[in-house]
C-alpha atoms as a PDB file:
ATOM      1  CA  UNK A   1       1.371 -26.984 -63.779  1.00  0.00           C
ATOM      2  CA  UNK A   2       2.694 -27.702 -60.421  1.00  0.00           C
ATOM      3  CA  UNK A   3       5.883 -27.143 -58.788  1.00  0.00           C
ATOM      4  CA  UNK A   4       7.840 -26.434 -55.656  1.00  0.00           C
ATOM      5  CA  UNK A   5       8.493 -22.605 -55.610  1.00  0.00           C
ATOM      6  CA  UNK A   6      11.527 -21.012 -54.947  1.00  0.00           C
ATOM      7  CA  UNK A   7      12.914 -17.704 -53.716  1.00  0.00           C
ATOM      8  CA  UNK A   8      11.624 -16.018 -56.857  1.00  0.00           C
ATOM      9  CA  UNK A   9       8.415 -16.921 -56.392  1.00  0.00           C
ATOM     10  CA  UNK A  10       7.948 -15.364 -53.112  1.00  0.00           C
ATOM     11  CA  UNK A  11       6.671 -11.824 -54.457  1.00  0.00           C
ATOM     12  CA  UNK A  12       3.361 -14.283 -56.551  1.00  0.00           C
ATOM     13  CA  UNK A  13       2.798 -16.177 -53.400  1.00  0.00           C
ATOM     14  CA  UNK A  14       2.600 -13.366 -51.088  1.00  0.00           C
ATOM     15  CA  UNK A  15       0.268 -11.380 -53.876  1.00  0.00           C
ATOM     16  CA  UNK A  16      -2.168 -14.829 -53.402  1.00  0.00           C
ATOM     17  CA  UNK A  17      -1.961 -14.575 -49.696  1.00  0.00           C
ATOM     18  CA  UNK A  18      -2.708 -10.707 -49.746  1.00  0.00           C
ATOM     19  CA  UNK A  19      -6.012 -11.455 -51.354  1.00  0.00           C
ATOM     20  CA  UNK A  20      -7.077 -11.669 -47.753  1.00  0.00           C
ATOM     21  CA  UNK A  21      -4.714 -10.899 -45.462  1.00  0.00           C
ATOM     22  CA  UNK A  22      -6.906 -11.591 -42.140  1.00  0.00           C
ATOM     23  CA  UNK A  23      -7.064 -15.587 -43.496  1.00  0.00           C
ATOM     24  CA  UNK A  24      -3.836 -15.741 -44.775  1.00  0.00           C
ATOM     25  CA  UNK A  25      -2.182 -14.479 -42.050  1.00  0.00           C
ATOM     26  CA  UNK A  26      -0.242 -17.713 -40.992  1.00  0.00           C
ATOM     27  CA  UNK A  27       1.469 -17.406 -45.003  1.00  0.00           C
ATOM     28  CA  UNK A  28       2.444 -13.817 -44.696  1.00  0.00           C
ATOM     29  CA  UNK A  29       4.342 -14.091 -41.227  1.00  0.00           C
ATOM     30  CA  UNK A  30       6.012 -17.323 -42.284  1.00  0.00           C
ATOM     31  CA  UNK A  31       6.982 -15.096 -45.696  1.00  0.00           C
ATOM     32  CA  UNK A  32       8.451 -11.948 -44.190  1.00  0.00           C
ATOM     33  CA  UNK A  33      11.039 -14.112 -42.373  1.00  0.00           C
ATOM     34  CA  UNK A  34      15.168 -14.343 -44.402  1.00  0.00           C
ATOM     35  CA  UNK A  35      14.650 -17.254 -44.616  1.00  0.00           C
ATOM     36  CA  UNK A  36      10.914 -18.026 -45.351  1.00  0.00           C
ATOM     37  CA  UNK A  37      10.992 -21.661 -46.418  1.00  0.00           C
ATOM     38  CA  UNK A  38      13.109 -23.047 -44.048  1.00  0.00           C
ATOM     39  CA  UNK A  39      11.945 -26.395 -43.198  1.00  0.00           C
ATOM     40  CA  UNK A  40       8.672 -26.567 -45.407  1.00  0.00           C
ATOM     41  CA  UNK A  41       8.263 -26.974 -48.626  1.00  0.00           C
ATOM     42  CA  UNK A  42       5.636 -24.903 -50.664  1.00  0.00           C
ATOM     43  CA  UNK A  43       3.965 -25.553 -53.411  1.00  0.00           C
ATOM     44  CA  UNK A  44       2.142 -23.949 -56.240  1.00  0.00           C
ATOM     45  CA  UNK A  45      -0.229 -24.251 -59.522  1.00  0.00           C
ATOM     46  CA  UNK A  46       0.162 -21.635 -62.314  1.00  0.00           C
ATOM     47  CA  UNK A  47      -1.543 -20.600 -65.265  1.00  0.00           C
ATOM     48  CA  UNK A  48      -0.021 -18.864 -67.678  1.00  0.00           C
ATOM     49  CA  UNK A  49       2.333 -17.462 -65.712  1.00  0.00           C
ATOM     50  CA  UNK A  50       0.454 -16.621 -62.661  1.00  0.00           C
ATOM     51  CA  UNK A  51       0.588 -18.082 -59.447  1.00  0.00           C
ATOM     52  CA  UNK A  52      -3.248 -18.713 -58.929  1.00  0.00           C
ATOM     53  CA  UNK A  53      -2.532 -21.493 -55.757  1.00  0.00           C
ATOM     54  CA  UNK A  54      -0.632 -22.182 -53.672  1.00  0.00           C
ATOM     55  CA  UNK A  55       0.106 -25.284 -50.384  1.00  0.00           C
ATOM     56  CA  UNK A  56       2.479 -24.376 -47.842  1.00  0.00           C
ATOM     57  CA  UNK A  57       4.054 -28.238 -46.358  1.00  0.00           C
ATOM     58  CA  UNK A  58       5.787 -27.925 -43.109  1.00  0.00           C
ATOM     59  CA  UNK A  59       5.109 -29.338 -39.654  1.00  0.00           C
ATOM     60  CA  UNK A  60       1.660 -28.226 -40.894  1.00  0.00           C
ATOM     61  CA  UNK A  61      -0.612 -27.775 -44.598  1.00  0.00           C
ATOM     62  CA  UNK A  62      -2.016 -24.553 -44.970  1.00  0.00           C
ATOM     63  CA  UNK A  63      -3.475 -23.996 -48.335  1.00  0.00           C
ATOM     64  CA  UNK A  64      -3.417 -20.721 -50.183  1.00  0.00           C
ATOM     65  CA  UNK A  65      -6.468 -19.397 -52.574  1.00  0.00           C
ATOM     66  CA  UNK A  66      -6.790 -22.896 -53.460  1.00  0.00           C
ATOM     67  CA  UNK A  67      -9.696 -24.413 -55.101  1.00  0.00           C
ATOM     68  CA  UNK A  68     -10.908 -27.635 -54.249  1.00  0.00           C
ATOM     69  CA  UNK A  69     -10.762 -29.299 -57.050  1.00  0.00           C
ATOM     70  CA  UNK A  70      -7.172 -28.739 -57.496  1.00  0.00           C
ATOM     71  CA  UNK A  71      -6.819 -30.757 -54.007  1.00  0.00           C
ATOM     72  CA  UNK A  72      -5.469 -33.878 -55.761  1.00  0.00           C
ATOM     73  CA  UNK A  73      -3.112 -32.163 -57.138  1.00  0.00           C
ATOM     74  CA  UNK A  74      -1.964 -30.419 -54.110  1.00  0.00           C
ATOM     75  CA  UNK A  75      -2.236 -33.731 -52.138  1.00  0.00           C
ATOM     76  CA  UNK A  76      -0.045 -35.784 -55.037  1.00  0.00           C
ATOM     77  CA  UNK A  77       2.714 -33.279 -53.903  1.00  0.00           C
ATOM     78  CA  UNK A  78       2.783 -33.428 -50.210  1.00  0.00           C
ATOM     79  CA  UNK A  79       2.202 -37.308 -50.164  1.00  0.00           C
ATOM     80  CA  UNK A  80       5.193 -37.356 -52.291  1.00  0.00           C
ATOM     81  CA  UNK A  81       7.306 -35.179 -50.173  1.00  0.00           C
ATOM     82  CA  UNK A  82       7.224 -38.448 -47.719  1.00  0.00           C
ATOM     83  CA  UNK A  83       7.087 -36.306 -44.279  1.00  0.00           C
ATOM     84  CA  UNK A  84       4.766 -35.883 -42.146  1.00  0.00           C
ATOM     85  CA  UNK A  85       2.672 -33.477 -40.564  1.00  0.00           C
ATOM     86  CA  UNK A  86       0.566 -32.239 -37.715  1.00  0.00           C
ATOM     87  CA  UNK A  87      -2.561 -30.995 -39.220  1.00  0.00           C
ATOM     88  CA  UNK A  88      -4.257 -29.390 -41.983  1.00  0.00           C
ATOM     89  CA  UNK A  89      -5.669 -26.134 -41.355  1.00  0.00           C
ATOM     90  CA  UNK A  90      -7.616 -23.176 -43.322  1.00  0.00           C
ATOM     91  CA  UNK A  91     -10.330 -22.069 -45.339  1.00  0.00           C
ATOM     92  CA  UNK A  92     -12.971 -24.782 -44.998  1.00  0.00           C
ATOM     93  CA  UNK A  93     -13.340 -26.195 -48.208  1.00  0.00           C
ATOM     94  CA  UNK A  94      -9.965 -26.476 -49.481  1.00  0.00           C
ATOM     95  CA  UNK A  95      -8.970 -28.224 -46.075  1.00  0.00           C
ATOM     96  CA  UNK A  96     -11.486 -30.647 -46.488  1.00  0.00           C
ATOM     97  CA  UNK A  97     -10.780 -31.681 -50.264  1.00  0.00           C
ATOM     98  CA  UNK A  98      -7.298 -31.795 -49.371  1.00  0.00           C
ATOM     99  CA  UNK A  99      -8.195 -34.423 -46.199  1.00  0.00           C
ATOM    100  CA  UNK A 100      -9.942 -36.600 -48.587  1.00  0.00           C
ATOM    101  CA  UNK A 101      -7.473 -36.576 -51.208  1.00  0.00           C
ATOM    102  CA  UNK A 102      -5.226 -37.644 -48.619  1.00  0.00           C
ATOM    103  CA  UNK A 103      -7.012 -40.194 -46.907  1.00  0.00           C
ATOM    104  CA  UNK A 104      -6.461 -42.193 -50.799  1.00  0.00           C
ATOM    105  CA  UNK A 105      -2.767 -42.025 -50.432  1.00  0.00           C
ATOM    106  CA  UNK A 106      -3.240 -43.563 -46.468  1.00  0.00           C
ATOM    107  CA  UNK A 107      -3.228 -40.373 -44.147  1.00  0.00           C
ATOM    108  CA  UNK A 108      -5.706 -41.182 -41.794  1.00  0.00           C
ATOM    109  CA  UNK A 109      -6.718 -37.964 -39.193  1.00  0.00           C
ATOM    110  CA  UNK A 110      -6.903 -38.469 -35.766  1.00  0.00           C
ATOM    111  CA  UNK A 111      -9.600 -36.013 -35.827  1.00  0.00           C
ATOM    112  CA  UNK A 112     -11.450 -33.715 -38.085  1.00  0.00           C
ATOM    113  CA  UNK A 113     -12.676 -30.291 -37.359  1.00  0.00           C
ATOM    114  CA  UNK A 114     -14.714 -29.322 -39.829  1.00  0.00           C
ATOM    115  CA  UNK A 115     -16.207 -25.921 -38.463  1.00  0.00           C
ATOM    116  CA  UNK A 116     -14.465 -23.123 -37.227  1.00  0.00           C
ATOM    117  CA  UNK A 117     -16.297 -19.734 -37.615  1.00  0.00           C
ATOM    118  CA  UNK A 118     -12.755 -17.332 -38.377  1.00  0.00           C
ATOM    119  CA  UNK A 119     -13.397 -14.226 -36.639  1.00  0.00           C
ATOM    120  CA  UNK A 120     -12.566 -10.549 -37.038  1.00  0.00           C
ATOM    121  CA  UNK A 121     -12.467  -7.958 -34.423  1.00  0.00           C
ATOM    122  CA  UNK A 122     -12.009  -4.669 -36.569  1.00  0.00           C
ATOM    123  CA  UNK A 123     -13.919  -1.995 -34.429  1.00  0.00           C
ATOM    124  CA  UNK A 124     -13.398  -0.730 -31.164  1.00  0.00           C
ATOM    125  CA  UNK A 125     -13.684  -2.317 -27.654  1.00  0.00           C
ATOM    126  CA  UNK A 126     -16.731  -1.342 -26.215  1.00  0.00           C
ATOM    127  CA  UNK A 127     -16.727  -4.482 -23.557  1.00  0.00           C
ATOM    128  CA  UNK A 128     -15.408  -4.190 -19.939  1.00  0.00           C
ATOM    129  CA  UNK A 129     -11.498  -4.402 -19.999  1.00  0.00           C
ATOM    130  CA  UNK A 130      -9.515  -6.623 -17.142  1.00  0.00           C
ATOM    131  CA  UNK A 131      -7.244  -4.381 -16.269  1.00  0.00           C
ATOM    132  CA  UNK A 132      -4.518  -7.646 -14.570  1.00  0.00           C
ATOM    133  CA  UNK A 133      -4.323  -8.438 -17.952  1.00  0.00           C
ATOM    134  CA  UNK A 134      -0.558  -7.216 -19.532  1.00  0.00           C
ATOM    135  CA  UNK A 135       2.172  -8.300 -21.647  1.00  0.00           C
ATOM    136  CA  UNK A 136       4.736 -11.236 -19.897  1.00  0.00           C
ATOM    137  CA  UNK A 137       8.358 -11.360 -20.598  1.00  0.00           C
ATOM    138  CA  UNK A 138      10.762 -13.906 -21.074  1.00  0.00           C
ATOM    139  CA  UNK A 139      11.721 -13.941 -16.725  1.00  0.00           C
ATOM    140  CA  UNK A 140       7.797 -15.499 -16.918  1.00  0.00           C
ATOM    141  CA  UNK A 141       8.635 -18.507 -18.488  1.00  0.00           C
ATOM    142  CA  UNK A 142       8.725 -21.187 -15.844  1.00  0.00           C
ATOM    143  CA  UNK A 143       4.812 -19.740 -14.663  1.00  0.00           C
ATOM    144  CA  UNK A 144       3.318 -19.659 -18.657  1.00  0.00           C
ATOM    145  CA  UNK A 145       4.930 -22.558 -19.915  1.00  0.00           C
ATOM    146  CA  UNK A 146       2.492 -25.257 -17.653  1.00  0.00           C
ATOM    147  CA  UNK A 147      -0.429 -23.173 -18.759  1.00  0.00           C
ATOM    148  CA  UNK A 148       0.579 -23.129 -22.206  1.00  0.00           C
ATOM    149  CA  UNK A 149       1.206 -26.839 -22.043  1.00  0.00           C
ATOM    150  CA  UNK A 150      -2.302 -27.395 -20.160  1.00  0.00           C
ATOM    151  CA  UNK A 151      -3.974 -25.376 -22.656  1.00  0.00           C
ATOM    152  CA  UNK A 152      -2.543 -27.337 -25.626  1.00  0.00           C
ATOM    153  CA  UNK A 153      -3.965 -30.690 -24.155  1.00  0.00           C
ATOM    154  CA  UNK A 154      -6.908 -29.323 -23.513  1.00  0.00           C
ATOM    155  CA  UNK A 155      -7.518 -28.023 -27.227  1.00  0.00           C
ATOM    156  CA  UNK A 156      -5.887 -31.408 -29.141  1.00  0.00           C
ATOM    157  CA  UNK A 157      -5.931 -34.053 -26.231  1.00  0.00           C
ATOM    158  CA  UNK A 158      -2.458 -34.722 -25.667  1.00  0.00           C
ATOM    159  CA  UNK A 159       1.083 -33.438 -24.371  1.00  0.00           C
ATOM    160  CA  UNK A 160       3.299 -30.702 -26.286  1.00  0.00           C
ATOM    161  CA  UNK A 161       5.875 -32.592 -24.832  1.00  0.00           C
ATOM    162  CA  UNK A 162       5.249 -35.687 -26.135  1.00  0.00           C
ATOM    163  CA  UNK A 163       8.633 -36.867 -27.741  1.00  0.00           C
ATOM    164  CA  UNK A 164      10.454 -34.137 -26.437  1.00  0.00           C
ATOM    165  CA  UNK A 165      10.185 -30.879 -24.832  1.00  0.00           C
ATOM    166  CA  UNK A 166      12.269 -28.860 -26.373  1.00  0.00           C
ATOM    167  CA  UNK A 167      10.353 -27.814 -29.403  1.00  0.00           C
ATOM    168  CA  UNK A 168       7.620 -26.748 -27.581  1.00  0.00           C
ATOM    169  CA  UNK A 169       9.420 -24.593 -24.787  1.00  0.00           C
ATOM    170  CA  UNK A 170      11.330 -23.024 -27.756  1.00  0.00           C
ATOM    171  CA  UNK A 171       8.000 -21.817 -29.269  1.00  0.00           C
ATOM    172  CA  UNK A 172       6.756 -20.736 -25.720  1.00  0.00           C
ATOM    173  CA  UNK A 173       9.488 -18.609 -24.986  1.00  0.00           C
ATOM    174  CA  UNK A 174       9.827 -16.973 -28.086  1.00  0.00           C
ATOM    175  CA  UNK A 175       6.420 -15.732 -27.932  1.00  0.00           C
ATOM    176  CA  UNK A 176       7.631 -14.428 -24.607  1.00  0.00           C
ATOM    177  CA  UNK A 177      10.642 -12.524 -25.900  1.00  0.00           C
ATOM    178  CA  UNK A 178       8.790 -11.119 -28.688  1.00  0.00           C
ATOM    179  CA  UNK A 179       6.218  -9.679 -26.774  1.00  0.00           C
ATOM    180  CA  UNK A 180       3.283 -12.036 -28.149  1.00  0.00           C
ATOM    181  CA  UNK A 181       1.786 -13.237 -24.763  1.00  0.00           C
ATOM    182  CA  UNK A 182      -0.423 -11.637 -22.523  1.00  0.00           C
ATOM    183  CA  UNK A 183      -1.219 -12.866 -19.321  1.00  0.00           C
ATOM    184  CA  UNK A 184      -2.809 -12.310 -15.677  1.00  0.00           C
ATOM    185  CA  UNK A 185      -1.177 -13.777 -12.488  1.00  0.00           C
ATOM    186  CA  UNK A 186      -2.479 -13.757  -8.723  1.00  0.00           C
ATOM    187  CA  UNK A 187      -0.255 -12.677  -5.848  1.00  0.00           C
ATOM    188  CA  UNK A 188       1.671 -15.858  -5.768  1.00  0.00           C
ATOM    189  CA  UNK A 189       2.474 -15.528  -9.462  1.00  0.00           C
ATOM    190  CA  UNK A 190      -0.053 -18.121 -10.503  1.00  0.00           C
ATOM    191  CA  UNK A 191      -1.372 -17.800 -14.338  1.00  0.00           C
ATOM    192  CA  UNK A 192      -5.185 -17.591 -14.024  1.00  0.00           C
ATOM    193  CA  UNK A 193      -5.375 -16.100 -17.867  1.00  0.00           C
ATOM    194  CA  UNK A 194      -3.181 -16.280 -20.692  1.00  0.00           C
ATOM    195  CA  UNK A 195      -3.840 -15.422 -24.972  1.00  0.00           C
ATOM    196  CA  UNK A 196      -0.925 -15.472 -27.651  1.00  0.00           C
ATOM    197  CA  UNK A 197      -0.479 -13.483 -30.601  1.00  0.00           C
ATOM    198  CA  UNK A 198       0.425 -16.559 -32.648  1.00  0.00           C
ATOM    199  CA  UNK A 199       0.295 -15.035 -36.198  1.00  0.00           C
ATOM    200  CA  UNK A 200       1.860 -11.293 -36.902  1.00  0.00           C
ATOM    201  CA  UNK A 201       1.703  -9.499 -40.039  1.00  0.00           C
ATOM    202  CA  UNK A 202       1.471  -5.629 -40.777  1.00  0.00           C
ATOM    203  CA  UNK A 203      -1.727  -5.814 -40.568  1.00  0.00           C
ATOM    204  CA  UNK A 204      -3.078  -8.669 -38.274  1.00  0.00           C
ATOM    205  CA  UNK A 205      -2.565 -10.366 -34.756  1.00  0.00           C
ATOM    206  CA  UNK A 206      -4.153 -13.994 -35.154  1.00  0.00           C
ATOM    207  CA  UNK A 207      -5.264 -14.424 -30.892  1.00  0.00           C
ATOM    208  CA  UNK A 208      -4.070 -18.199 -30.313  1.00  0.00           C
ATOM    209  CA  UNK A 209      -3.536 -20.193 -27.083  1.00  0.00           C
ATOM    210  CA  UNK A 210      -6.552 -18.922 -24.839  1.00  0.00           C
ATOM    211  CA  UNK A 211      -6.654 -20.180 -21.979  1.00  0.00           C
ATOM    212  CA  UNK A 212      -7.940 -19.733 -18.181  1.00  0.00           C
ATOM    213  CA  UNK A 213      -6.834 -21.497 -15.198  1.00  0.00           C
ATOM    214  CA  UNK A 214     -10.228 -23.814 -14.045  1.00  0.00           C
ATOM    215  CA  UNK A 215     -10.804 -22.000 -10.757  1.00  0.00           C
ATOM    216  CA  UNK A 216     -12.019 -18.816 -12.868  1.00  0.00           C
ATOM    217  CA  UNK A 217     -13.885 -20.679 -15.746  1.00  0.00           C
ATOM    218  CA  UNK A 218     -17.818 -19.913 -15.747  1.00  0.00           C
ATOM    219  CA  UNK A 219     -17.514 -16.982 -14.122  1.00  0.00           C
ATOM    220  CA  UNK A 220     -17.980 -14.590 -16.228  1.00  0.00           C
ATOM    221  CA  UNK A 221     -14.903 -12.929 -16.577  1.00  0.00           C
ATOM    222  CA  UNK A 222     -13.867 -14.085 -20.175  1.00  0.00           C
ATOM    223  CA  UNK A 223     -15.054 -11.244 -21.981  1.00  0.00           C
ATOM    224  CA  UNK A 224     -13.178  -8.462 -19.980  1.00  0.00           C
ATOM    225  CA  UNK A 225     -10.203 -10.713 -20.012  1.00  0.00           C
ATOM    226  CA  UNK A 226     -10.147 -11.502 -24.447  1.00  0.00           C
ATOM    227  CA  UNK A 227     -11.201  -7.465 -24.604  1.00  0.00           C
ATOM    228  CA  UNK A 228      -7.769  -6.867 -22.578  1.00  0.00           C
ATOM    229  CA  UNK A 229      -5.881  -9.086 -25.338  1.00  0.00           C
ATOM    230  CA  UNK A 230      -8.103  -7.775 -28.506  1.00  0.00           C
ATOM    231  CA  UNK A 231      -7.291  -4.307 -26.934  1.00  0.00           C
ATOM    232  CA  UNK A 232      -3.397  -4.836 -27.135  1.00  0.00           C
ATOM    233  CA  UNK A 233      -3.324  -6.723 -30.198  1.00  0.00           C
ATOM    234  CA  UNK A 234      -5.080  -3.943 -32.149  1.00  0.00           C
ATOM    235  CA  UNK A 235      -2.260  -1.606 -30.972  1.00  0.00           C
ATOM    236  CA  UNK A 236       0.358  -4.211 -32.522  1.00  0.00           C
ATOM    237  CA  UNK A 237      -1.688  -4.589 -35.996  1.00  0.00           C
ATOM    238  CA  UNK A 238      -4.894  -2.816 -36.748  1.00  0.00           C
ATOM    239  CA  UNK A 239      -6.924  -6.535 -36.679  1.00  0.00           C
ATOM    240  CA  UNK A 240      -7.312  -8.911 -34.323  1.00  0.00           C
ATOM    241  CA  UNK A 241      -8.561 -12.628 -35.780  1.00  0.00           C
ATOM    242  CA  UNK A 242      -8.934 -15.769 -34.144  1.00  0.00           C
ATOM    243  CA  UNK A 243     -10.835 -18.484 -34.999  1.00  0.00           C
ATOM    244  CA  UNK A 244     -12.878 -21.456 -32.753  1.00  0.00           C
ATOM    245  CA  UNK A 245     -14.499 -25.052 -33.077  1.00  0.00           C
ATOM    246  CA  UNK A 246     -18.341 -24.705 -34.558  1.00  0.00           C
ATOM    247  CA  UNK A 247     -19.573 -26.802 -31.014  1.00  0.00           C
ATOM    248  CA  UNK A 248     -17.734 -23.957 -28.241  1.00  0.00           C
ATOM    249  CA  UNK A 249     -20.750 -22.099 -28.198  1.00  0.00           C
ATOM    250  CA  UNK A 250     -19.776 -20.442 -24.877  1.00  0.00           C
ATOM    251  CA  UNK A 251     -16.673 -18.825 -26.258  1.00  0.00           C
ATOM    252  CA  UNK A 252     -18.652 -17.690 -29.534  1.00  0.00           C
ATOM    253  CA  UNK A 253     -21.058 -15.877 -27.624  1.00  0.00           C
ATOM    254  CA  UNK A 254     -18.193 -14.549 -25.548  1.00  0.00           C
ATOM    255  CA  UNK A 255     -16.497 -13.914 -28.400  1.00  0.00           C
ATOM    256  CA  UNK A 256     -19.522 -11.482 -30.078  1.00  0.00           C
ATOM    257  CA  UNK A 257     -19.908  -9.736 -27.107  1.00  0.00           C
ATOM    258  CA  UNK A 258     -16.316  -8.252 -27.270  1.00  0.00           C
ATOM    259  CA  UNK A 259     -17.381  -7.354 -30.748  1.00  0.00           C
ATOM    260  CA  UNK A 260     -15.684 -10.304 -33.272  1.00  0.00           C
ATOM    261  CA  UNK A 261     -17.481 -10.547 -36.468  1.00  0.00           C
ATOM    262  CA  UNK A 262     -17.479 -14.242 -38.453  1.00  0.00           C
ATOM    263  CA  UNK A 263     -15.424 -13.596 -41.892  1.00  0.00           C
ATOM    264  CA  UNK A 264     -15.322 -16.998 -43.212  1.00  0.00           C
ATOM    265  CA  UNK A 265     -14.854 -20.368 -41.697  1.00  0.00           C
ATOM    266  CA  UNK A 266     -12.059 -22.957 -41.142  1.00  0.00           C
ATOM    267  CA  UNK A 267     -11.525 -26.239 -40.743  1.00  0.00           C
ATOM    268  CA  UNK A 268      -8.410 -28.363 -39.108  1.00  0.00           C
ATOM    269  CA  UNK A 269      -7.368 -32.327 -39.589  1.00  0.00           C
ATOM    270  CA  UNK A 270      -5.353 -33.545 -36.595  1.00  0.00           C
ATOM    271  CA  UNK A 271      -3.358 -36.620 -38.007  1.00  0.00           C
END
């Protein structure tokens, strides 16, 4: 059967999730929060008892050791929860069954990535590291948050701020205050790199939000730059994951030379 879960549930679904903890990283941060369902709704199939999938349905989908042919399940219940959502994202299968299991009920994607090598960096750095490369704070804000913003419309084609900006500067500057953004400036403060740690768990820094300002791109300097962020992040969680569009065969290269390691692939529906 399927069914919402609830606060008891929380031990099964984070059992599912730990079944790989580098994929299901976005499910375990959300989890280890008081108050881990707050504003999504999460749903999951049983049997017998067991909690063998599982759909998390907030501002995004992000499916859980699910199996694609329980998709029309899965998409029954989010269609039904009548709200909507930004994208579907996660292993590549079960984010493509859900997408056209949704397209029946109407959801039409503004655009469908359907491969994204997910990548592991578990070894050491052995690349170059840009030293310029550290950890802003919070007093950094006004500097990161048009990079931030120019790297999001670079990656999904329109504003963060579109409808409002106040979401979006809220999720900037808590990634400064927690530490989770790394960043190198020029002597008139000027962001010419910046990386998040999007996703924390125990075990695993998911690197989101790369970006680097135009006047430094195909120069080379990527590599030393991500080895300065995989080099931190491995000191906040032994792991460092990210994962990247199928066609960016620049940054895949890049990102083997610094040592990352495919571990499965991904897929994300913009709607």
């Amino acid at each position: 059967m399927i069914r919402e879960l609830v606060d008891e549930d929380l031990p099964a679904l984070r059992a599912l999730a730990l079944h790989d903890e580098a994929v299901n990283a976005f499910i375990l941060a959300q989890t280890s929060r008081p108050w881990w369902s707050a504003g999504a709704t999460v749903f999951g199939v049983f049997d017998g008892g067991e909690l063998t999938a599982a759909c998390w349905a907030g501002a995004n989908v992000v499916p859980v050791g699910l199996d694609p042919e329980l998709a029309p399940l899965f998409a029954y219940a989010i269609h039904s929860r009548s709200s909507r959502y930004a994208s579907v994202f996660g292993p590549r299968d079960a984010v493509l069954a859900l997408h056209a299991a949704l397209e029946s009920y109407g959801h039409r994607a503004l655009e469908v990535r359907a491969s994204q090598p997910f990548l592991v960096h578990a070894g050491p750095v052995t690349t170059d590291v840009e030293p310029g490369v550290a950890v802003a704070g919070a007093e950094d804000f006004e500097r990161i948050l048009p990079a931030s913003a120019a790297m999001f419309e670079e990656e999904v084609g329109y504003s963060p701020f579109l409808g409002g900006q106040e979401v979006y500067r809220r999720r900037v500057m808590n990634l400064l205050r927690d530490g989770h953004t790394l960043a190198r400036f020029d002597a008139s403060g000027q962001v010419l790199f910046k990386a998040d740690l999007g996703v924390v768990t125990e075990s695993v820094c998911q690197i989101q939000g790369v970006w680097m300002h135009p006047s430094f791109r195909g120069r080379g300097l990527s590599a030393a730059h991500m080895a300065a962020v995989v080099g931190h992040s491995r000191k906040v969680a032994g792991t460092a994951t990210l994962y990247v569009n199928d066609y960016n065969t620049a940054a895949r290269k890049m990102y083997e030379r610094v040592g990352f390691r495919q571990h499965a692939e991904f897929a994300t529906v913009l709607y």
